[in-house]
Protein backbone atom coordinates (compact mmCIF):
# COMPACT_ATOMS: atom_id res chain seq x y z
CA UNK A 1 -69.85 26.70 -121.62
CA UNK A 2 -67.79 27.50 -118.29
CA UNK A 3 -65.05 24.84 -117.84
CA UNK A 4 -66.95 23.55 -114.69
CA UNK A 5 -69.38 22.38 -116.87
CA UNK A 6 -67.37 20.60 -119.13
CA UNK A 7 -66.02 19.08 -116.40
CA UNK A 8 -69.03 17.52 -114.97
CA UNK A 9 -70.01 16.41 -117.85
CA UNK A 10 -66.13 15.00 -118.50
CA UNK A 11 -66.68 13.05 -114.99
CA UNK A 12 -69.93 12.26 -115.74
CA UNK A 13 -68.65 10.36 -119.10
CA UNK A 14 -66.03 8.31 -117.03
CA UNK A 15 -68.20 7.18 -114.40
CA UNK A 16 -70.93 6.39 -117.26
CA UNK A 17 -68.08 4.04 -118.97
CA UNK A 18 -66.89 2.84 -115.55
CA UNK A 19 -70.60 1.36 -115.05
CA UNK A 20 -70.63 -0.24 -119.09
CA UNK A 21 -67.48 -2.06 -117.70
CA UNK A 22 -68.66 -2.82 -114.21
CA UNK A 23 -69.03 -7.23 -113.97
CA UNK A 24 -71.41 -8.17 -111.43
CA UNK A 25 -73.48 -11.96 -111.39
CA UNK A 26 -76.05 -12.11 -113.32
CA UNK A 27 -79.29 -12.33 -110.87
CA UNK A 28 -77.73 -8.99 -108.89
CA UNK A 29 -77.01 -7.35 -112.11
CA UNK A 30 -80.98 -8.08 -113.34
CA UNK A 31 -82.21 -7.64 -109.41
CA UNK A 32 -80.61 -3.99 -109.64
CA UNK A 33 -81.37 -2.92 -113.04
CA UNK A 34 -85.38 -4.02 -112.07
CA UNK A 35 -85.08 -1.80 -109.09
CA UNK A 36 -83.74 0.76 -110.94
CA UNK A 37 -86.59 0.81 -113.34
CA UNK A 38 -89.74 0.88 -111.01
CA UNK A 39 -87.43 3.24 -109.15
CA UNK A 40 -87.37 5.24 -112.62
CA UNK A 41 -91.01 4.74 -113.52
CA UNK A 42 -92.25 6.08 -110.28
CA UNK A 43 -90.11 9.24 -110.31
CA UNK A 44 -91.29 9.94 -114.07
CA UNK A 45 -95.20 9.61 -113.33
CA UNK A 46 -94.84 11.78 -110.35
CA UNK A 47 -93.66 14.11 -112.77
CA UNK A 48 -97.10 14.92 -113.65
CA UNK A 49 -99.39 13.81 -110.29
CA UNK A 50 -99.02 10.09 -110.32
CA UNK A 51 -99.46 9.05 -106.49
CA UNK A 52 -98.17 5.34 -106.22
CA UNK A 53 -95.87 4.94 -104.37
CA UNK A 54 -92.33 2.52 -105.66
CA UNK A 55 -93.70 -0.79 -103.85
CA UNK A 56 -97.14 -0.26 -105.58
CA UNK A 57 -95.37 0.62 -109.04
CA UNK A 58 -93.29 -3.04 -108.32
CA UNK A 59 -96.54 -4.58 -107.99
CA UNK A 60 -98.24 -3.06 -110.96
CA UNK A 61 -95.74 -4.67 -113.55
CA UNK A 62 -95.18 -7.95 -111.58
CA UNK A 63 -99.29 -7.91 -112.19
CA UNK A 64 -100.20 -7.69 -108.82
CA UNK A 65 -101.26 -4.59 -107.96
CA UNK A 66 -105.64 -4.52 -107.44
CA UNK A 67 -106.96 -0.39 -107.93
CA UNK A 68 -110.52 0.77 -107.16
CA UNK A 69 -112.17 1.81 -110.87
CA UNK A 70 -111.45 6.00 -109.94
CA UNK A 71 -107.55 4.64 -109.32
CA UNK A 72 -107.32 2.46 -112.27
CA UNK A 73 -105.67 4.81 -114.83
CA UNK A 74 -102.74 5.47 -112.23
CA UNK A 75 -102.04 2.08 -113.11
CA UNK A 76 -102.09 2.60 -116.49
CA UNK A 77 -99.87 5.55 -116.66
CA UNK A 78 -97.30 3.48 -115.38
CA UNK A 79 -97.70 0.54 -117.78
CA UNK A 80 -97.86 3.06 -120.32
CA UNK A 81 -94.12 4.45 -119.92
CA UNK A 82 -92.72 0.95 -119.30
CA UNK A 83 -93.85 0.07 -122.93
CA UNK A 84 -92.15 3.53 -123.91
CA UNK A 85 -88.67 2.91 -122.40
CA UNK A 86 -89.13 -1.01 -123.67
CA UNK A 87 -90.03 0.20 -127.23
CA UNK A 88 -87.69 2.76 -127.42
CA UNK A 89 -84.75 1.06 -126.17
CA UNK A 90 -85.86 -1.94 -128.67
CA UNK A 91 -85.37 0.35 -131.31
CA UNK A 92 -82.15 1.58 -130.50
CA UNK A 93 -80.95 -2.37 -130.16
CA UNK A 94 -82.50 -2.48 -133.66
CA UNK A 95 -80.26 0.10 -134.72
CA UNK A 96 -83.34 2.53 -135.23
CA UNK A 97 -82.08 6.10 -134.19
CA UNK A 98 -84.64 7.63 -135.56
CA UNK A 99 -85.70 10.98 -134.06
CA UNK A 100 -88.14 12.84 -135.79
CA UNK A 101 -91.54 14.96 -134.91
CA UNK A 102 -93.22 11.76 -135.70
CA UNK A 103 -91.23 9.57 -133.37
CA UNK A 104 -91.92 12.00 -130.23
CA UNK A 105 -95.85 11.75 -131.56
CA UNK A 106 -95.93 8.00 -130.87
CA UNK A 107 -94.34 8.57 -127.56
CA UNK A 108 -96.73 10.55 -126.15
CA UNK A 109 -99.61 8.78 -128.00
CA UNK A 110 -97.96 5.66 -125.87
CA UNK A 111 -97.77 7.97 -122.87
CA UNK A 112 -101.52 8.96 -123.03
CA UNK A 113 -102.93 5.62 -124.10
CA UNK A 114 -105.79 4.14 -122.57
CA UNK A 115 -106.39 7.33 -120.04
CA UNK A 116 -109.61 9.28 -119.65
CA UNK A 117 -108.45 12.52 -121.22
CA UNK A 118 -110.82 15.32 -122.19
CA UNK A 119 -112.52 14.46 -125.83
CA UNK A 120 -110.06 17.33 -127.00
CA UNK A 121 -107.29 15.83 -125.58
CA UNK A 122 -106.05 13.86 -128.71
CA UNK A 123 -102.71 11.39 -127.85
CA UNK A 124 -99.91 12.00 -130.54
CA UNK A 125 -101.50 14.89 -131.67
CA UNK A 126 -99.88 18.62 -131.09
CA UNK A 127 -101.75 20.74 -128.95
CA UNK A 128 -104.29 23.50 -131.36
CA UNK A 129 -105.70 26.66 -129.72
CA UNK A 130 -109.39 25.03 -129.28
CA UNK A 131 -107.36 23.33 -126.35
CA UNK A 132 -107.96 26.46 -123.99
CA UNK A 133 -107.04 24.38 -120.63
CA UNK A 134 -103.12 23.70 -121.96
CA UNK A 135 -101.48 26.84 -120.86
CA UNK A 136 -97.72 27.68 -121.17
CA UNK A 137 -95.56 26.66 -124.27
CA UNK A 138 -95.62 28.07 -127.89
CA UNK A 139 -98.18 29.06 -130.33
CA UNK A 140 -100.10 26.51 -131.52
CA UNK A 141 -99.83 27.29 -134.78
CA UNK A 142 -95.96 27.27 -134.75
CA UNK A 143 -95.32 23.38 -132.86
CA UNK A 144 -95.73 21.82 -136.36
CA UNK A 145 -92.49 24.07 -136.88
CA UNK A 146 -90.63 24.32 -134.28
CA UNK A 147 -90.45 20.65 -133.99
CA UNK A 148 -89.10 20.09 -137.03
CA UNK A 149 -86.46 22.98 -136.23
CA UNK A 150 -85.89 20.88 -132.86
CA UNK A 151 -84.99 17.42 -134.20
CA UNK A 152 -83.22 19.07 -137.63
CA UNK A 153 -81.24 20.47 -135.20
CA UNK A 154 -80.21 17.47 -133.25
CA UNK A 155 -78.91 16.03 -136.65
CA UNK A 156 -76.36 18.67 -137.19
CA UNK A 157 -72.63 18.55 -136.76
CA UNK A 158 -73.14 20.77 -134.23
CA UNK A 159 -73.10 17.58 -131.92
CA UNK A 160 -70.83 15.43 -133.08
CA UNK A 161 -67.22 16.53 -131.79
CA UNK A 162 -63.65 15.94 -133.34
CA UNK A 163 -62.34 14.09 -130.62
CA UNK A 164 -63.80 11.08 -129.29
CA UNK A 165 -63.38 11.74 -125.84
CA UNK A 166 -66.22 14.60 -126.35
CA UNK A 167 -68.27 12.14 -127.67
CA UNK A 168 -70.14 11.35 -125.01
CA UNK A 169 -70.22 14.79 -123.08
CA UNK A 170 -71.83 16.19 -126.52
CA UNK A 171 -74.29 13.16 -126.72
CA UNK A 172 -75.48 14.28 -123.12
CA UNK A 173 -75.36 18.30 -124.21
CA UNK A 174 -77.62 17.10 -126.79
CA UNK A 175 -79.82 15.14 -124.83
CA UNK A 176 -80.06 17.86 -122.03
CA UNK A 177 -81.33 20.94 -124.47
CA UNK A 178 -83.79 18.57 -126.56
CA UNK A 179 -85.58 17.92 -122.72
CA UNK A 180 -85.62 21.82 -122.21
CA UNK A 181 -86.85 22.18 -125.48
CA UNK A 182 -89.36 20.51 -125.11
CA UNK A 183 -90.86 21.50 -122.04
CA UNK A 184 -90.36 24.99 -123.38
CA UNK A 185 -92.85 24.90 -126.32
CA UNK A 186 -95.09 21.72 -124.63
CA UNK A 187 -96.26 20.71 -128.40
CA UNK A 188 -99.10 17.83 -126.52
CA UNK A 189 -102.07 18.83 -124.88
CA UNK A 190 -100.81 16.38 -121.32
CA UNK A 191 -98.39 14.57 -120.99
CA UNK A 192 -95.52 16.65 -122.04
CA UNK A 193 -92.93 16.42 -119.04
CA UNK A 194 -92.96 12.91 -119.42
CA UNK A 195 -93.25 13.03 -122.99
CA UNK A 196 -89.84 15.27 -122.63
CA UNK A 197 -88.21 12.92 -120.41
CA UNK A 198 -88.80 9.51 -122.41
CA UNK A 199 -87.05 11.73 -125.54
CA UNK A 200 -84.29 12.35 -123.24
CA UNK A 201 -83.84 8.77 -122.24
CA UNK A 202 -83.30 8.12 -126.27
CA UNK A 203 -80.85 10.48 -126.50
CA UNK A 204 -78.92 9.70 -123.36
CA UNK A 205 -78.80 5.76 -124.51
CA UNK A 206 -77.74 7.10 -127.70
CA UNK A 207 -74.91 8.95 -126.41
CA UNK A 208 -73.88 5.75 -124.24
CA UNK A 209 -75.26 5.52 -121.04
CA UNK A 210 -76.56 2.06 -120.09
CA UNK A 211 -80.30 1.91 -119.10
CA UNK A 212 -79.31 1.32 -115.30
CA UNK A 213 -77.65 4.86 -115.74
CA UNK A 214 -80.20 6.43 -117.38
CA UNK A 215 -82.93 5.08 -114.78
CA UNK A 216 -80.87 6.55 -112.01
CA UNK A 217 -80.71 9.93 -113.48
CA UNK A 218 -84.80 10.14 -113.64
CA UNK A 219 -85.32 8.62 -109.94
CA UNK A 220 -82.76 11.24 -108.61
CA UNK A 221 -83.77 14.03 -110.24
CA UNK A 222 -87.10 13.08 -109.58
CA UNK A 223 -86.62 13.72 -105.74
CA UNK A 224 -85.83 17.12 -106.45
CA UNK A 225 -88.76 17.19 -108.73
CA UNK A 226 -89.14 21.34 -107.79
CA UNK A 227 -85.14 22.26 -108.36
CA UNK A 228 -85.59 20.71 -111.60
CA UNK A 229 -88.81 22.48 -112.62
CA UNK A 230 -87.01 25.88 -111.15
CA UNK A 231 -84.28 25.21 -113.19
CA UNK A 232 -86.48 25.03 -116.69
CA UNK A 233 -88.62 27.96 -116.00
CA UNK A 234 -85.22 29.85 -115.11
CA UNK A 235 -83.66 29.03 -118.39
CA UNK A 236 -86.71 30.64 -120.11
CA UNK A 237 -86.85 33.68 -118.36
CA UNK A 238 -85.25 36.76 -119.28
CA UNK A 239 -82.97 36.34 -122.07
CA UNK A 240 -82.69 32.56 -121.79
CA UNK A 241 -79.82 30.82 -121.04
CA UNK A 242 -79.53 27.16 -121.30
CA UNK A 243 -76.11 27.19 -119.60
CA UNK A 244 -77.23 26.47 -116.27
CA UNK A 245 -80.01 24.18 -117.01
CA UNK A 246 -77.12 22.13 -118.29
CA UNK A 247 -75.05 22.51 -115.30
CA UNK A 248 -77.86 21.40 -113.22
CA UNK A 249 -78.55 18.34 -115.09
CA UNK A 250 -74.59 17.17 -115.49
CA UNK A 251 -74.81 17.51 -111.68
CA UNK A 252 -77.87 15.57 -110.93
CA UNK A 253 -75.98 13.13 -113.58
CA UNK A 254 -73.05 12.58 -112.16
CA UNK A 255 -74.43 12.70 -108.37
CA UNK A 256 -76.85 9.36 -109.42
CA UNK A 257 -74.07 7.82 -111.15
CA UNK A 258 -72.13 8.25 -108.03
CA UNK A 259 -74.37 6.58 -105.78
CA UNK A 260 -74.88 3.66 -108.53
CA UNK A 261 -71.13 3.25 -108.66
CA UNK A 262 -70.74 3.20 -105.09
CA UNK A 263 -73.83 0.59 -104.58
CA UNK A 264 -72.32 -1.64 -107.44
CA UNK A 265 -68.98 -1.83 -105.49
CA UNK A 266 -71.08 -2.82 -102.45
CA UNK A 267 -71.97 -5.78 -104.40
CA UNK A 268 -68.28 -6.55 -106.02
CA UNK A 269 -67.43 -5.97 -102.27
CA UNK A 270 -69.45 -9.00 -100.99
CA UNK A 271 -68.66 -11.31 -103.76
CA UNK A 272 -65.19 -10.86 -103.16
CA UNK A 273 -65.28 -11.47 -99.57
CA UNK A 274 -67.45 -14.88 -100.17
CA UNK A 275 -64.59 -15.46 -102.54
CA UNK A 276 -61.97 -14.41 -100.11
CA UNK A 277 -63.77 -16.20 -96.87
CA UNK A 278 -63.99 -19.94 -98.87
CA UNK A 279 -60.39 -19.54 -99.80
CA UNK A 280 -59.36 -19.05 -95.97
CA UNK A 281 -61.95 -21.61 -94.63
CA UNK A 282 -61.07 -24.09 -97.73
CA UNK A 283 -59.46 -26.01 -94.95
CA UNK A 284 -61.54 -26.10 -92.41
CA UNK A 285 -64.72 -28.38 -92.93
CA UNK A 286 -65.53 -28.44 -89.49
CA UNK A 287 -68.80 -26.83 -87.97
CA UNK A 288 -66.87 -24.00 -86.55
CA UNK A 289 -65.43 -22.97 -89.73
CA UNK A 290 -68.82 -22.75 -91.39
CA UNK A 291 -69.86 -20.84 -88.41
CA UNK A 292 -67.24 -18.57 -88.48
CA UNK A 293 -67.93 -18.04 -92.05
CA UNK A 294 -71.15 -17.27 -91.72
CA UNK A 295 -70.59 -14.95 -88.87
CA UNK A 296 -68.32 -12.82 -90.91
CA UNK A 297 -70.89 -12.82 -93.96
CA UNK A 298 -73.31 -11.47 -91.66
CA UNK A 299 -71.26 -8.84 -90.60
CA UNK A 300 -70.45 -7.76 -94.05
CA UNK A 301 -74.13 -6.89 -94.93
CA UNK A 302 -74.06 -4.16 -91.74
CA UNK A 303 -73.29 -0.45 -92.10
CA UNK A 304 -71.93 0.14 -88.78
CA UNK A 305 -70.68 -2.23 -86.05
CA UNK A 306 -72.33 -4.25 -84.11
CA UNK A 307 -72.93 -4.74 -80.57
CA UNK A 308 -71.06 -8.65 -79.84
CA UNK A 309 -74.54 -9.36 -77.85
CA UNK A 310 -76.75 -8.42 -81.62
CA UNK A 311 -74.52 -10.59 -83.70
CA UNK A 312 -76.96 -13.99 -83.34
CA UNK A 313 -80.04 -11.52 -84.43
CA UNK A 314 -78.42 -10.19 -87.79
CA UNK A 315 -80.05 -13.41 -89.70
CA UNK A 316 -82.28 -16.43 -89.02
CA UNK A 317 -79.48 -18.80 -90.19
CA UNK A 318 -76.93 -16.93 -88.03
CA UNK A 319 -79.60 -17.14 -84.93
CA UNK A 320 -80.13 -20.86 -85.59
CA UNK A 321 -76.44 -21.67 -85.30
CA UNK A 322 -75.71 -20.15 -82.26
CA UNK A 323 -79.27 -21.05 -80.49
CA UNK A 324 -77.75 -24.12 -78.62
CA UNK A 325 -74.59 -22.54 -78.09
CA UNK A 326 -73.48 -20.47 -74.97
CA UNK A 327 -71.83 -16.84 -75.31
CA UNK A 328 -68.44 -18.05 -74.90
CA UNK A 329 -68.28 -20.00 -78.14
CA UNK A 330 -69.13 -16.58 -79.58
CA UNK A 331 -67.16 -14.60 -77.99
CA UNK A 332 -64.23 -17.14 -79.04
CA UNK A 333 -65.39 -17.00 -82.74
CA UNK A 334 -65.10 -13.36 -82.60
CA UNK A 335 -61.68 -13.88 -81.15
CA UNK A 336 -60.66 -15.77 -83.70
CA UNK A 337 -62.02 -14.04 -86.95
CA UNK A 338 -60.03 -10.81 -85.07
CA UNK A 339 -56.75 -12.66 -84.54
CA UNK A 340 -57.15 -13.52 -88.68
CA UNK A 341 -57.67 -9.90 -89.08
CA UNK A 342 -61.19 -10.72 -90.91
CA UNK A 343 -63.10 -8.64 -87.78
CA UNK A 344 -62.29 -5.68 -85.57
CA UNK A 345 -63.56 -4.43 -82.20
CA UNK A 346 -64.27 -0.87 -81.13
CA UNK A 347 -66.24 0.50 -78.35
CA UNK A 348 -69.41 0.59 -80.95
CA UNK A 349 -68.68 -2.97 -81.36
CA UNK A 350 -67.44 -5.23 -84.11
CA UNK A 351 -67.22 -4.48 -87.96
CA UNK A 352 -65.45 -6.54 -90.75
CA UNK A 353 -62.45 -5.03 -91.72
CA UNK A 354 -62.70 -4.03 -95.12
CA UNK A 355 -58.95 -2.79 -96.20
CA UNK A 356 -57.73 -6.02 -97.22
CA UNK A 357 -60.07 -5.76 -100.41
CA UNK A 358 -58.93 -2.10 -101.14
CA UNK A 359 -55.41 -2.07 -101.94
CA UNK A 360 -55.24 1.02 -103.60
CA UNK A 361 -56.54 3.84 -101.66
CA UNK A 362 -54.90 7.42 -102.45
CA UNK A 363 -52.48 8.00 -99.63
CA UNK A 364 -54.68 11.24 -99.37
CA UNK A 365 -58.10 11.46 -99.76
CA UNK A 366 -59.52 14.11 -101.88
């Protein structure tokens, strides 16, 4: 492969370890990985037509979610990945790697389970030529094959590097072709894109990511849902060339571990400033400290400044403290928090200042 490549996916291995290392508390660590998921879950069945949208996939597994009878099995298809991903990644903490044509036939018997598929339409089963509706993929008569060619394949030393910095950037070379693989030859009747995506979460846990990681991957390239199926029809066309498909993928990869790096500093960001903020009000008990405190808090949860007049309305608490208070004592807590250098004004208004929790920036930014 093109060095580019290799260096996505070299990138894509750091940032992956980066996030294994990341220490966040507990309830925002579970809080984010649960978003993640339904995030995850919705991209995956809207792989294949699944219309909820991510608050009604929340409700669904909190057990909340009420569908007419015609809607019902939307519901279902969702329950039915979660168990996937939950079973699968059970097995891996099991120390079950296991990988075979059979394993990918319980996946998409789970996938299809409970949903009103035609009678021929058997879940597990590989697709035979009295299926005349499945169009695309291989010969019928040759899945039984190639899918034993496929995961033989996987097993080979062909994937496991010399160094063990390639480890990982193998593991997700691996991972990547099994997926195109799969939705080359479409061995099920239904079901196979998510069928091919739930075998690529296996592999991708298997060559390290965390769950969180892998989640991200599916929700983002989920929103490109038509660049993604481009990419897989161009890497069968012609010759065939799996090259780019790759490229495409360690992309997507390392663009959704980006944002998940960035939002996990977001939350390392606010925990240190708590921090930070009791150590500097430690001594001062008073009302105006915890004012002040909470003032700056506030601010730290805002993108852009804001306005000195919109700083009472950023939270209920922060609204109650200053309700029986006239603008000047704000306008003197904002003078203070600015002469600690905690806040700073600009003509868009006021914003926390932020640099005293970075110490080391790159003199230039790339």
């Amino acid at each position: 492969m093109p060095y580019p490549v290799w260096l996505l996916l070299g990138e894509a291995s750091a940032l992956s370890r980066a996030i294994g290392q990341a220490a966040l508390p507990v309830q925002e660590a579970v809080e984010m990985d649960g978003r993640s998921l339904v995030q995850s879950l919705d991209a995956l069945a809207g792989l294949e037509g699944n219309t909820l949208s991510e608050t009604q996939v929340e409700r669904c597994l909190a057990g909340e979610l009420r569908l007419p009878a015609s809607q019902a099995y939307l519901g279902q298809e969702i329950l039915n990945l979660q168990k996937a991903i939950r079973w699968t990644e059970d097995r891996l903490r099991a120390g079950d790697r296991q990988f075979t044509p059979w394993s990918l036939q319980l996946l998409n018997a789970q996938v299809l389970k409970g949903l009103p598929w035609d009678e021929e339409v058997a879940p597990g089963d590989y697709r035979t030529i009295r299926q005349l509706h499945s169009q695309g993929g291989a010969p019928a008569d040759d899945i039984g094959v190639l899918m034993e060619h496929l995961c033989d394949w996987l097993s080979t030393d062909r994937f496991a590097p010399q160094h063990l910095e390639e480890r990982m950037s193998f593991g997700l070379v691996r991972s990547f072709l099994a997926q195109l693989y799969l939705l080359w030859i479409r061995p099920f009747a239904d079901g196979n894109l998510r069928t091919a995506w739930l075998a690529t979460h296996q592999l991708l846990l298997e060559a390290g990511l965390s769950p969180v990681a892998v989640n991200r991957l599916v929700s983002h390239t989920g929103r490109a849902r038509s660049a993604w199926l481009r990419e897989c029809n161009s890497a069968g066309s012609g010759n065939g060339d799996p090259i780019p498909f790759i490229a495409y993928m360690s992309r997507c990869l390392v663009e959704a571990l980006q944002e998940l790096v960035t939002e996990i500093e977001e939350h390392q960001h606010k925990v240190l400033m708590s921090r930070q903020l009791g150590q500097l009000f430690s001594e001062d008990s008073t009302r105006n400290g915890a004012r002040r405190r909470s003032l700056v808090m506030a601010l730290t949860e805002q993108s852009k400044p804001v306005p000195a007049r919109g700083i009472p309305h950023l939270s209920t608490a922060l609204a109650k403290l200053y309700a029986r208070l006239d603008r000047k004592t704000l306008l003197r807590d904002i003078q203070y928090l600015q002469d600690k250098r905690l806040v700073e004004k600009s003509t868009e208004g006021i914003r926390v200042v932020n640099s005293q929790l970075r110490p080391f920036r790159p003199l230039v930014p790339a």
